[in-house]
Each structure stands twice: as C-alpha cells, then as structure tokens.
PDB file of N, CA and C in Angstrom:
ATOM      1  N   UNK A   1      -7.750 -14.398  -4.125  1.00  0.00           N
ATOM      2  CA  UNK A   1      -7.134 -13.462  -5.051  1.00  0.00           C
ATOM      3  C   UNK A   1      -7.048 -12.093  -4.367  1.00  0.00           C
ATOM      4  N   UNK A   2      -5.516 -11.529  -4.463  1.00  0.00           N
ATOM      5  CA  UNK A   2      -5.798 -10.257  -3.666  1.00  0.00           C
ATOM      6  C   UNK A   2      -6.619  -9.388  -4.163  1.00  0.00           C
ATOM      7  N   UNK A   3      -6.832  -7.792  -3.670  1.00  0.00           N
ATOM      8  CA  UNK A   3      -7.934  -7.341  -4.104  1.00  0.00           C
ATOM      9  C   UNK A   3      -7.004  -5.666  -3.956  1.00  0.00           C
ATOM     10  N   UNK A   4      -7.041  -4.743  -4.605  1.00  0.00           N
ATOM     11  CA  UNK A   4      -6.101  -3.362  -4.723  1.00  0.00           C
ATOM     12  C   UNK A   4      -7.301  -2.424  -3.744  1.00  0.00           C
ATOM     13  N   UNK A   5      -6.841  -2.047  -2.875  1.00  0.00           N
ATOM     14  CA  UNK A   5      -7.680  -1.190  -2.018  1.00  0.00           C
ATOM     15  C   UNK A   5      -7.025  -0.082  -1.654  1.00  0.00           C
ATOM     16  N   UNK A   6      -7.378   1.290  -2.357  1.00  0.00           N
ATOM     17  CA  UNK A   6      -6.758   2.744  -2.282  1.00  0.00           C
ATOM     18  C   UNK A   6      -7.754   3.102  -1.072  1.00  0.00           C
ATOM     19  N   UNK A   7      -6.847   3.955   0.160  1.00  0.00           N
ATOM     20  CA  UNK A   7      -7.782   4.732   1.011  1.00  0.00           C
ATOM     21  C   UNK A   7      -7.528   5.872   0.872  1.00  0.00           C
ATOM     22  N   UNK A   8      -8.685   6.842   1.231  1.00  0.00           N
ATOM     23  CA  UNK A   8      -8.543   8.549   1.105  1.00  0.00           C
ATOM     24  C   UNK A   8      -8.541   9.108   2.330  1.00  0.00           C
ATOM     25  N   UNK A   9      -7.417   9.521   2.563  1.00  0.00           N
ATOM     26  CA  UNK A   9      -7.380  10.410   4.015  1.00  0.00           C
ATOM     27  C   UNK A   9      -7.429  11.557   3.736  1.00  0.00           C
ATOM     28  N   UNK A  10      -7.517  12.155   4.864  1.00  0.00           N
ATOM     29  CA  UNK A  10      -7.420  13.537   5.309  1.00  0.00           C
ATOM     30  C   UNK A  10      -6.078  14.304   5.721  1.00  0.00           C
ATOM     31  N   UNK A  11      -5.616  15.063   4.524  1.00  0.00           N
ATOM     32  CA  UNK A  11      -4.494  15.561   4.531  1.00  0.00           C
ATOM     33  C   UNK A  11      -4.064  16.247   5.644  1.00  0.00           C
ATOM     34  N   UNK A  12      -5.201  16.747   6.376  1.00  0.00           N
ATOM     35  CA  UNK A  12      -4.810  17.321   7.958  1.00  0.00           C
ATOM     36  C   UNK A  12      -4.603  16.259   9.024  1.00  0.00           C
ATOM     37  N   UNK A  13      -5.298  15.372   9.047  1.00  0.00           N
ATOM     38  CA  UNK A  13      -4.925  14.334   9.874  1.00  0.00           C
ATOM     39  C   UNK A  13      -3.695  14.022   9.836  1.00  0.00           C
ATOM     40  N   UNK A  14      -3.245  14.204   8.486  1.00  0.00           N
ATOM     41  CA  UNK A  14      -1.927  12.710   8.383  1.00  0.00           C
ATOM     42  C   UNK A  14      -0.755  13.812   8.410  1.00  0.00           C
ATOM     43  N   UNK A  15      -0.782  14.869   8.311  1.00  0.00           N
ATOM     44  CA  UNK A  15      -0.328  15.762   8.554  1.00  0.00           C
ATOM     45  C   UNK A  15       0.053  16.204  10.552  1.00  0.00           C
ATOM     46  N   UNK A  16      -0.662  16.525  10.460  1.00  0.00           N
ATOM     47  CA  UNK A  16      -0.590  16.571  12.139  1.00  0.00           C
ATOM     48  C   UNK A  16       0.133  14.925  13.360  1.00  0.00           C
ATOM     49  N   UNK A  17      -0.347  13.974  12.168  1.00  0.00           N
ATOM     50  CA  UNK A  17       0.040  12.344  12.970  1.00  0.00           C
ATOM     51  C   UNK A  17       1.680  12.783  12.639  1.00  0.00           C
ATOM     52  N   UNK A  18       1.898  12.625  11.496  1.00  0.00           N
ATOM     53  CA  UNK A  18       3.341  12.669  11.091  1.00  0.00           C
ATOM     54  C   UNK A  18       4.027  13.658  12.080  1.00  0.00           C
ATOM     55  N   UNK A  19       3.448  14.766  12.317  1.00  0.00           N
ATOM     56  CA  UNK A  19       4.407  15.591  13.203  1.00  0.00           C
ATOM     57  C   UNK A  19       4.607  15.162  14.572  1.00  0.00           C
ATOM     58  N   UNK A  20       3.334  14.067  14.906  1.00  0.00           N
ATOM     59  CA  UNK A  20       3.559  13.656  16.441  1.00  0.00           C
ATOM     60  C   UNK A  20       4.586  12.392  16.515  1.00  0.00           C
ATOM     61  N   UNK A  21       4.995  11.927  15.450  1.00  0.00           N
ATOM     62  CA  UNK A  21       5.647  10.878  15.453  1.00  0.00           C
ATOM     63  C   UNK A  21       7.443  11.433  15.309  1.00  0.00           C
ATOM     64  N   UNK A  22       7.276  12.393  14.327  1.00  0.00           N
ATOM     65  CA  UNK A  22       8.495  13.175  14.646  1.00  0.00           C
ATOM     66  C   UNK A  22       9.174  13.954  15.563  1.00  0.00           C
ATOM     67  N   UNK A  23       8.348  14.434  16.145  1.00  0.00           N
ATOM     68  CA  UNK A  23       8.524  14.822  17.763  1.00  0.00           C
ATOM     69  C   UNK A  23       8.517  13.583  19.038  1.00  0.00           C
ATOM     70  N   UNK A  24       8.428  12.588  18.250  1.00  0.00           N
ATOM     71  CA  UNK A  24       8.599  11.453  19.647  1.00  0.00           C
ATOM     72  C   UNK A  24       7.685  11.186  20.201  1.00  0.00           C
ATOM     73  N   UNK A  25       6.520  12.036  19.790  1.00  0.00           N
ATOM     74  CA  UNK A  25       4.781  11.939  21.015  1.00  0.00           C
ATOM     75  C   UNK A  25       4.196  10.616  20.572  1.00  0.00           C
ATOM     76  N   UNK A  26       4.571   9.874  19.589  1.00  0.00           N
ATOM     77  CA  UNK A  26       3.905   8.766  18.916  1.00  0.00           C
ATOM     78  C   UNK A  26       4.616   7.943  18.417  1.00  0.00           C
ATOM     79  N   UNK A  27       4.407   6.175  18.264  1.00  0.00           N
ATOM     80  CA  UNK A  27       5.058   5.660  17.621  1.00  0.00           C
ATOM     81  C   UNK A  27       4.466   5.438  15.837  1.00  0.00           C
ATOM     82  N   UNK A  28       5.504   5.185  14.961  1.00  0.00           N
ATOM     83  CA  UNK A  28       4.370   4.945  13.456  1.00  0.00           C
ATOM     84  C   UNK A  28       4.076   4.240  13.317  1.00  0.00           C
ATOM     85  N   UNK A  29       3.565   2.625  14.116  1.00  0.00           N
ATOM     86  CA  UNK A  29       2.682   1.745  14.504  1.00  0.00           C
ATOM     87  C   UNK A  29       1.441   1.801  14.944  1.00  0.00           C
ATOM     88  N   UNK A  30       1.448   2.725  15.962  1.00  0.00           N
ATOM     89  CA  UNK A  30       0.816   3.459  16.837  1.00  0.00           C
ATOM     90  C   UNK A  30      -0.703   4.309  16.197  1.00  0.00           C
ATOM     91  N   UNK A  31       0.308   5.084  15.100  1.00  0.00           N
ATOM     92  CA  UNK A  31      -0.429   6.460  14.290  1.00  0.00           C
ATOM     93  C   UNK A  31      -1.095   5.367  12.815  1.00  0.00           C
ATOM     94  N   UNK A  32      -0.326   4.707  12.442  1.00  0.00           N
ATOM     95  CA  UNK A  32      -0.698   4.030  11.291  1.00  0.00           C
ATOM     96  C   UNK A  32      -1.290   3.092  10.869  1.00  0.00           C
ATOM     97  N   UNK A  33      -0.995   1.962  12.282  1.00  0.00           N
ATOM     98  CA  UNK A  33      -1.679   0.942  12.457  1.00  0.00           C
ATOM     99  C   UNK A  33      -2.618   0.807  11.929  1.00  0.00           C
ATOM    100  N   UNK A  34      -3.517   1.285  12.513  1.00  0.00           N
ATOM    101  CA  UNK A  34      -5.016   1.044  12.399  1.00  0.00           C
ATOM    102  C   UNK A  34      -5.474   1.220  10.635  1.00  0.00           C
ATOM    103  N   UNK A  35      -4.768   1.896   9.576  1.00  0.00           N
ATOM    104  CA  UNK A  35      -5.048   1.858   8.342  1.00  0.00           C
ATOM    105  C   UNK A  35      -6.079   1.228   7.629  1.00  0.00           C
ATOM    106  N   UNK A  36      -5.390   0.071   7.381  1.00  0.00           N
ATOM    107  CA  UNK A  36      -5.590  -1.239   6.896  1.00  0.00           C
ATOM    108  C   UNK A  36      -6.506  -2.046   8.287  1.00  0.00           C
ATOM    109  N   UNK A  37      -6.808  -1.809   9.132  1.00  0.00           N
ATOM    110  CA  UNK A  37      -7.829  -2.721  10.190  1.00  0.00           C
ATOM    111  C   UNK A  37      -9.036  -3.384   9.245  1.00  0.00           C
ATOM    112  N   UNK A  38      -9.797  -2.417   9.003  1.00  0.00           N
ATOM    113  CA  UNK A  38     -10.743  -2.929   7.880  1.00  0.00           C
ATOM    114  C   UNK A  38     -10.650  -3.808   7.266  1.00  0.00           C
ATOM    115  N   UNK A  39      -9.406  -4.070   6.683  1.00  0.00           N
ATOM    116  CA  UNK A  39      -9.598  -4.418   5.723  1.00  0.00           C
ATOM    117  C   UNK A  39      -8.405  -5.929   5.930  1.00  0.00           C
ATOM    118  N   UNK A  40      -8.514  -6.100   7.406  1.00  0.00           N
ATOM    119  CA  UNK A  40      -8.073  -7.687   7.539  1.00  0.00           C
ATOM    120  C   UNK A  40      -8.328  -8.609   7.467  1.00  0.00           C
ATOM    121  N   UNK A  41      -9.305  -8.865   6.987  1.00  0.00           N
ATOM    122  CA  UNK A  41      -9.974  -9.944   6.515  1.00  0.00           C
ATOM    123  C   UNK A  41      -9.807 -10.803   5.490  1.00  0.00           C
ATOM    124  N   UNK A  42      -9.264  -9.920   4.509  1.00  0.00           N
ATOM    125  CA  UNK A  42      -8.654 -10.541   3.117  1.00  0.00           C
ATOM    126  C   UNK A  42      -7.231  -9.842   2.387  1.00  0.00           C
ATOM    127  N   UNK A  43      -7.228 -10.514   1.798  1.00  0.00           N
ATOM    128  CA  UNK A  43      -5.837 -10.315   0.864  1.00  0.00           C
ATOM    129  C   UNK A  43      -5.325  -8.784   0.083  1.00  0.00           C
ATOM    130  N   UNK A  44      -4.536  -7.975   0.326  1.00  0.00           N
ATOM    131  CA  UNK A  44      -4.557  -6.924  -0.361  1.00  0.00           C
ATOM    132  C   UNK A  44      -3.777  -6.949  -1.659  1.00  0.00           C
ATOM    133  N   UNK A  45      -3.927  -6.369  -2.611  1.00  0.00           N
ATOM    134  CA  UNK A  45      -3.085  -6.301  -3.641  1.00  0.00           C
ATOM    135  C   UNK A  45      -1.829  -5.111  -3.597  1.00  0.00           C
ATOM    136  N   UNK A  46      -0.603  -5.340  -3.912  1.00  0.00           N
ATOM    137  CA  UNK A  46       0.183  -4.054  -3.801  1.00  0.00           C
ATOM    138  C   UNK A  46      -0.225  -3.113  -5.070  1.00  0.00           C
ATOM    139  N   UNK A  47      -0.083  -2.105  -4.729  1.00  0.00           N
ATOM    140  CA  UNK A  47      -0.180  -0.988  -6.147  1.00  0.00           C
ATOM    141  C   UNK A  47       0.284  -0.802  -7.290  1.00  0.00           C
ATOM    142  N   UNK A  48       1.807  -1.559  -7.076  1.00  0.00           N
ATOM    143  CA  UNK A  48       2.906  -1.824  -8.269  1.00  0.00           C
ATOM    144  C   UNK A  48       2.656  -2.560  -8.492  1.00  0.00           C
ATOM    145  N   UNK A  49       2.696  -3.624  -7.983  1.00  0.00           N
ATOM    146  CA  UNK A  49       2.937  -4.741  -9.069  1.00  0.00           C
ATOM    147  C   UNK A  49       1.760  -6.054  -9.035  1.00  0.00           C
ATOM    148  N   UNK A  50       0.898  -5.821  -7.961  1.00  0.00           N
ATOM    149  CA  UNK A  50      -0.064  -7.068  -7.953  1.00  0.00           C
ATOM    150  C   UNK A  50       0.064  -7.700  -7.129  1.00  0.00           C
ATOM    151  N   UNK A  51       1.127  -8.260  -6.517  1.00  0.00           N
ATOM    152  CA  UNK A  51       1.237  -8.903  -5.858  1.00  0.00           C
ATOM    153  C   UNK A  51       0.382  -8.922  -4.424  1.00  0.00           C
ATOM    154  N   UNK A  52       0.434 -10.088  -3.763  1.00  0.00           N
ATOM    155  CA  UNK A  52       0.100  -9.941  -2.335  1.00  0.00           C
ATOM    156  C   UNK A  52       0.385  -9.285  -1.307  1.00  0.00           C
ATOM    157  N   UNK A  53       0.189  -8.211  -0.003  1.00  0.00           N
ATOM    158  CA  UNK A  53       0.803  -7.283   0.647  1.00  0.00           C
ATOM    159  C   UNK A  53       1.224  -8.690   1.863  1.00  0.00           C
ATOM    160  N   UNK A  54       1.591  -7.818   2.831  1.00  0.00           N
ATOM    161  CA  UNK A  54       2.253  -8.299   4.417  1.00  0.00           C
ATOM    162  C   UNK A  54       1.099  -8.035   4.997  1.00  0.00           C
ATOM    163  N   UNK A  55       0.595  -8.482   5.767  1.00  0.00           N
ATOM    164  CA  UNK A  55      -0.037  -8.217   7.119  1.00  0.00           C
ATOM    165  C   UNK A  55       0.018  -7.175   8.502  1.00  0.00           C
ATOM    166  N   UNK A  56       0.190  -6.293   8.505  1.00  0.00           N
ATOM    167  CA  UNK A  56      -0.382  -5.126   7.981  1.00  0.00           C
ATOM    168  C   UNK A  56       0.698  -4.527   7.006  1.00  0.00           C
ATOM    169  N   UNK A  57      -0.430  -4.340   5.744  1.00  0.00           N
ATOM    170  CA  UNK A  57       0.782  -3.803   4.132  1.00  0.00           C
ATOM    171  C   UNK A  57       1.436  -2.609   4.900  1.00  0.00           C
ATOM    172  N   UNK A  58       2.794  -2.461   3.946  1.00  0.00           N
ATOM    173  CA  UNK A  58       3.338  -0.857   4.087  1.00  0.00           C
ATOM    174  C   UNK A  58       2.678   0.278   3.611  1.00  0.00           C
ATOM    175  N   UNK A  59       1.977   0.997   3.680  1.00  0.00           N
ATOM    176  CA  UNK A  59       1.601   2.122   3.394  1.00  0.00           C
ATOM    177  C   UNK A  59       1.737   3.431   2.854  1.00  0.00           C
ATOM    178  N   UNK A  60       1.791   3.518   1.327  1.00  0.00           N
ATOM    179  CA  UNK A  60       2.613   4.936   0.459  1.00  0.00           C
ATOM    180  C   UNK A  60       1.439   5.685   0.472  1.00  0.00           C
ATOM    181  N   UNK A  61       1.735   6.619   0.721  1.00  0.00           N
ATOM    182  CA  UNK A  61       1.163   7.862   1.063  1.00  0.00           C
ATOM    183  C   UNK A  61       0.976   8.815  -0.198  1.00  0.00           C
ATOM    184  N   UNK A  62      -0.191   8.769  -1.359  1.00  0.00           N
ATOM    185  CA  UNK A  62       0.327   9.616  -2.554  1.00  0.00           C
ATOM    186  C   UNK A  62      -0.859  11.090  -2.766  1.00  0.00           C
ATOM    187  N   UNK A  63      -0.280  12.136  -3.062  1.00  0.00           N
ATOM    188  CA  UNK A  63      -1.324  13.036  -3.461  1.00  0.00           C
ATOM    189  C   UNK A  63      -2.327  12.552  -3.809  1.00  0.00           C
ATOM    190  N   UNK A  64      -3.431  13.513  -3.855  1.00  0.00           N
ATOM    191  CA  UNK A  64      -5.130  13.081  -4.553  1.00  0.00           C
ATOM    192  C   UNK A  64      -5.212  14.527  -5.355  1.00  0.00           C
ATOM    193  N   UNK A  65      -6.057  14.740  -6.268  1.00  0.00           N
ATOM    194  CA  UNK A  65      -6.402  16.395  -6.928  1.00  0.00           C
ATOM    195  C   UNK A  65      -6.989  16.776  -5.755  1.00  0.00           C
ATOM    196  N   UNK A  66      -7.891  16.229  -5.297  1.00  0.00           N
ATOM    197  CA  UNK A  66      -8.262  17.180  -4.115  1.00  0.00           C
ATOM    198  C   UNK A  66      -7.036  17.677  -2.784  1.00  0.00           C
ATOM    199  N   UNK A  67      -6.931  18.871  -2.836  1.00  0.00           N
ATOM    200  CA  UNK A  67      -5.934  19.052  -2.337  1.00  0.00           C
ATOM    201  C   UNK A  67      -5.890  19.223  -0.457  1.00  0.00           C
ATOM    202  N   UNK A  68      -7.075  18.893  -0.149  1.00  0.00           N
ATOM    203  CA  UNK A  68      -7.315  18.267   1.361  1.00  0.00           C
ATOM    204  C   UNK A  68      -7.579  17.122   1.764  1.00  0.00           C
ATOM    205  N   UNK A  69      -7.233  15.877   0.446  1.00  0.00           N
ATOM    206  CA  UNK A  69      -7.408  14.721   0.684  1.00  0.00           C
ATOM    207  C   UNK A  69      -5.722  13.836   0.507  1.00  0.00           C
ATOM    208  N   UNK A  70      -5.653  12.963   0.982  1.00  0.00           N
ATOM    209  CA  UNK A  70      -4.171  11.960   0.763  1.00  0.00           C
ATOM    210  C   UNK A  70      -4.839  10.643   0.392  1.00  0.00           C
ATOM    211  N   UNK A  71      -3.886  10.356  -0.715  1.00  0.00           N
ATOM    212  CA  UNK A  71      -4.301   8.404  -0.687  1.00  0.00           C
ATOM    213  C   UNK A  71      -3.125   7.648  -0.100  1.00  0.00           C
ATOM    214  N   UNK A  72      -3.769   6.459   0.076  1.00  0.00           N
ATOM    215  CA  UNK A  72      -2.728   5.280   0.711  1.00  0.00           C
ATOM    216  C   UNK A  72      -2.837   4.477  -0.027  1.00  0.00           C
ATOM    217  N   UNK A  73      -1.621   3.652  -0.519  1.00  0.00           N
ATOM    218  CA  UNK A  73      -2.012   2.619  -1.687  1.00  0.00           C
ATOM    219  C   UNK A  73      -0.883   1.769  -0.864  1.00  0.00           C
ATOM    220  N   UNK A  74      -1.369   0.098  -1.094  1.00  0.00           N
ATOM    221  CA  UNK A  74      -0.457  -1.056  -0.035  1.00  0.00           C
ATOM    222  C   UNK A  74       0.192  -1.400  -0.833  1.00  0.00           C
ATOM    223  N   UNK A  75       1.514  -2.084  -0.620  1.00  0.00           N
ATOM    224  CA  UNK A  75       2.365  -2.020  -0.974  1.00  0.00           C
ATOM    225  C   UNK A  75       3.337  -3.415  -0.684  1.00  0.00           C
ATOM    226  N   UNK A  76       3.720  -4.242  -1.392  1.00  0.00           N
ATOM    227  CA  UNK A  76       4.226  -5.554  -1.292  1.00  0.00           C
ATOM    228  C   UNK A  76       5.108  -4.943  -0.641  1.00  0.00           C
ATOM    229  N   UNK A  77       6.433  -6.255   0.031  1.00  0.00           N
ATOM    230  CA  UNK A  77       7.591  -5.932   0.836  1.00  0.00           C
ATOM    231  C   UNK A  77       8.500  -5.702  -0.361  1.00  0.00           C
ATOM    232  N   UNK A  78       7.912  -6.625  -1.268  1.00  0.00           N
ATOM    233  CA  UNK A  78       9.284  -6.470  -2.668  1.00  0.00           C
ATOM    234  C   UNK A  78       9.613  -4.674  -3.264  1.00  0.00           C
ATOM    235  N   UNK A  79       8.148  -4.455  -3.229  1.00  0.00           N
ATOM    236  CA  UNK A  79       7.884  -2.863  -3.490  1.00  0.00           C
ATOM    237  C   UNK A  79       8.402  -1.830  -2.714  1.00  0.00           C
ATOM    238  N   UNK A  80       7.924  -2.790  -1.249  1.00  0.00           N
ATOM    239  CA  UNK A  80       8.532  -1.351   0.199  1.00  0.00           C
ATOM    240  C   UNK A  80      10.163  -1.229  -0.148  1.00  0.00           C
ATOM    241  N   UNK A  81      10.532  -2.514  -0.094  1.00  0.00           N
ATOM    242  CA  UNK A  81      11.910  -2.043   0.163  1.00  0.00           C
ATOM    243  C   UNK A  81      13.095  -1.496  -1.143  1.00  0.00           C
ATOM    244  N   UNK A  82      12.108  -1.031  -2.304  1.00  0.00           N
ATOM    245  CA  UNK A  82      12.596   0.261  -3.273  1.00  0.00           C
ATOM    246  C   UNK A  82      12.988   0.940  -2.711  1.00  0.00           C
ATOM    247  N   UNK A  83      14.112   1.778  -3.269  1.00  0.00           N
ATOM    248  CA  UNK A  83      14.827   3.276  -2.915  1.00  0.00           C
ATOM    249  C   UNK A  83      13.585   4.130  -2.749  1.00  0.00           C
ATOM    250  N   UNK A  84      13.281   4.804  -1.690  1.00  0.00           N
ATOM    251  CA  UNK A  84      12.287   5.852  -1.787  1.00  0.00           C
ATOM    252  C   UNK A  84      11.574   6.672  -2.918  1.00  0.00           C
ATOM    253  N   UNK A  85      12.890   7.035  -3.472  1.00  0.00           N
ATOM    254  CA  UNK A  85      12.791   8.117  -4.866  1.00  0.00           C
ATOM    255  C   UNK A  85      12.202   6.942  -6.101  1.00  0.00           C
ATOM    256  N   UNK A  86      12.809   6.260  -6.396  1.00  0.00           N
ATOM    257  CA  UNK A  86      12.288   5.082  -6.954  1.00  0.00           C
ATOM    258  C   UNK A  86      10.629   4.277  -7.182  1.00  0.00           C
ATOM    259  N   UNK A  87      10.499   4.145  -5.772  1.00  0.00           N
ATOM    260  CA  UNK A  87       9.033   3.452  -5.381  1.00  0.00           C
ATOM    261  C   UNK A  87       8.200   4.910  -5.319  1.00  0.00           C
ATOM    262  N   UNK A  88       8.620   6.290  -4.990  1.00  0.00           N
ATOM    263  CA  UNK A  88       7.376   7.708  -5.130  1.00  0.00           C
ATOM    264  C   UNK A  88       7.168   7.627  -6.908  1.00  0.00           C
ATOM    265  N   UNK A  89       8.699   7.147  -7.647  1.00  0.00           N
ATOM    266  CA  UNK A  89       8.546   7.785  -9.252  1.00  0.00           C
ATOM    267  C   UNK A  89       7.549   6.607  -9.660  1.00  0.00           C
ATOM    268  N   UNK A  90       7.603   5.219  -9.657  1.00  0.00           N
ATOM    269  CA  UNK A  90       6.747   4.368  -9.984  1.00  0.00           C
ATOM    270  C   UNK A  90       5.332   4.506  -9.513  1.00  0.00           C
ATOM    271  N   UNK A  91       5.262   5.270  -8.064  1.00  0.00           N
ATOM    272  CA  UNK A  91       4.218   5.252  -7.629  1.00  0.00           C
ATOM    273  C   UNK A  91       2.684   6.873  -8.656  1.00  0.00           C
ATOM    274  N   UNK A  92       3.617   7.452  -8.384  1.00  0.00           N
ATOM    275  CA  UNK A  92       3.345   8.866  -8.830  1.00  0.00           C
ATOM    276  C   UNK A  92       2.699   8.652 -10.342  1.00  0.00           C
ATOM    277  N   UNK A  93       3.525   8.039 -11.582  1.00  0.00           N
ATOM    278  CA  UNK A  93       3.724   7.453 -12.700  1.00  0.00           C
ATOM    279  C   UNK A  93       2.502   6.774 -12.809  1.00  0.00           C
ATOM    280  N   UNK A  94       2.158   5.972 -12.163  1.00  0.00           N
ATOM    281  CA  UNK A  94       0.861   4.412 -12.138  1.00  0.00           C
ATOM    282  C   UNK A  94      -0.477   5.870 -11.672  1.00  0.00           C
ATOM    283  N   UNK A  95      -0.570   6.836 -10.812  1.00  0.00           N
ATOM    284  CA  UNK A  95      -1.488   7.158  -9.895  1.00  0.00           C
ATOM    285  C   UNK A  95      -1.999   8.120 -11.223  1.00  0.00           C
ATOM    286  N   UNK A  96      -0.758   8.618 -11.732  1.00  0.00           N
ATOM    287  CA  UNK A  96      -0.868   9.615 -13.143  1.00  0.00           C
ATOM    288  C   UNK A  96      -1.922   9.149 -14.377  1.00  0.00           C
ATOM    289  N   UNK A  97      -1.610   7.737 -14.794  1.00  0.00           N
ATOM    290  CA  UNK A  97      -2.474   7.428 -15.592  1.00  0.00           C
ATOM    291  C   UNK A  97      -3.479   7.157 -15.276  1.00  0.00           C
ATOM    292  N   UNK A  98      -3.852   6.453 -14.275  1.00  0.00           N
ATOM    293  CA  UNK A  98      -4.860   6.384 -13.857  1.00  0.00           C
ATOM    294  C   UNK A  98      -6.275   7.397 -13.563  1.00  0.00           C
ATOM    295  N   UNK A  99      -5.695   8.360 -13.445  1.00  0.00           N
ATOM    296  CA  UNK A  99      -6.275   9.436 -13.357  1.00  0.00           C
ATOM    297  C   UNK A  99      -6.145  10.791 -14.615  1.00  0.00           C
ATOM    298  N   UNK A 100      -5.543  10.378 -15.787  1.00  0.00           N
ATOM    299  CA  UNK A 100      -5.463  11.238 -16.736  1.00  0.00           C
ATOM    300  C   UNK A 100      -7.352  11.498 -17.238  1.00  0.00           C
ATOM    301  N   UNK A 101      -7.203  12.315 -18.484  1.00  0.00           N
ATOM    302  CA  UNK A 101      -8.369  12.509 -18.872  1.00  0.00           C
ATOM    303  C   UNK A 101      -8.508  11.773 -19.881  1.00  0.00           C
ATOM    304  N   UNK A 102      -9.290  11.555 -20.615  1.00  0.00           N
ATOM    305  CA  UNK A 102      -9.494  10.336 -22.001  1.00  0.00           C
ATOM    306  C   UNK A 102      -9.297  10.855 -23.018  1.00  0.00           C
ATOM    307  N   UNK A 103      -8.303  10.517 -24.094  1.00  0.00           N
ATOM    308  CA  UNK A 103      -7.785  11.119 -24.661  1.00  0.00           C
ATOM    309  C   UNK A 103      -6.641  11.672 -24.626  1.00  0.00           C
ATOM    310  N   UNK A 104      -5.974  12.306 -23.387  1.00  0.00           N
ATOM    311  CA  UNK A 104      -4.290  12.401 -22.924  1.00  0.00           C
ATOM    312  C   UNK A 104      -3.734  11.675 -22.844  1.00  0.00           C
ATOM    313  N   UNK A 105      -2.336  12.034 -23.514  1.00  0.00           N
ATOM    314  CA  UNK A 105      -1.317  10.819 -23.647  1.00  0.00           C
ATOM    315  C   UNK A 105      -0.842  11.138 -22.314  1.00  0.00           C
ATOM    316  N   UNK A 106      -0.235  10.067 -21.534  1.00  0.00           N
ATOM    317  CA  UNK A 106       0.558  10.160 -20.227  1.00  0.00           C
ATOM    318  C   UNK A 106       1.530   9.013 -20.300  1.00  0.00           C
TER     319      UNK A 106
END
C-alpha cells in the first residue's frame, strides 16, 4: 500500500539548486535526484489523488508557514502531467486544509 511522504527542505538550498540548473551549471536530475533516495524502498503515495508515484516520483515543490522551509509532495504521472497552474491550484487547495486551524472553514 503506498504510503504519502511530505519532505521539508530548505528554502535556501532549493533556491540556490534551481538557479544552478537555470544557468546550465546543473542538470534537474542531477540537483533533484537524490529527493526521494530514502525513500526507495517502498511505494509512495501521490498528494492528489492516492495513487501510486513513478520511480523516482515527480516532485511539487509547495510553500510551508515557515518561511525558510519548502515542502515536496510526490506526485503520480497522471497528476505531473496537469497544466502547471492547475496541479499548483489543486496542490495549494489540499496543503490549505490541511493545515487550517480547527474550526476554520477552508
């Protein structure tokens, strides 16, 4: 049974990777790869919808409140290959409730 595994990065890290990959100094295999290493052993769940991820999952990148931290949440292929704007609004939406306070409607 897959299993939903959110990671917390470091907004400076992923920050600084992204710029080396945009400048050509890196590939996003390379910088990203390693993500999900941990966690090859078993089955991941995507964030949307449940399902099972790919080997190594795609990787959405979503705010945290802490504002020097990033999450990564995996992501089926059915999910990856959403319109960008689409898969951030579903994504954003799911990360929202999850994190409301008890008692707020969201």
């Amino acid at each position: 049974m897959p299993e939903l595994v959110l990671l917390s990065l470091s907004r400076a890290e992923v920050l600084a990777a992204d710029r080396r990959v945009r400048r050509g100094e890196a590939k996003t295999a390379d910088v990203y790869g390693h993500l999900w290493a941990d966690h090859a052993d078993y089955d991941l769940a995507c964030f949307l919808c449940d399902a099972a991820t790919a080997k190594p999952p795609f990787a959405m990148v979503l705010p945290d409140r802490n504002r020097q931290k990033l999450i990564a949440a995996p992501l089926c292929p059915t999910c990856a290959a959403l319109p960008k704007m689409v898969r951030l609004n579903r994504c954003l939406r799911l990360l929202r409730r999850m994190t409301a306070k008890k008692g707020r409607r969201r």
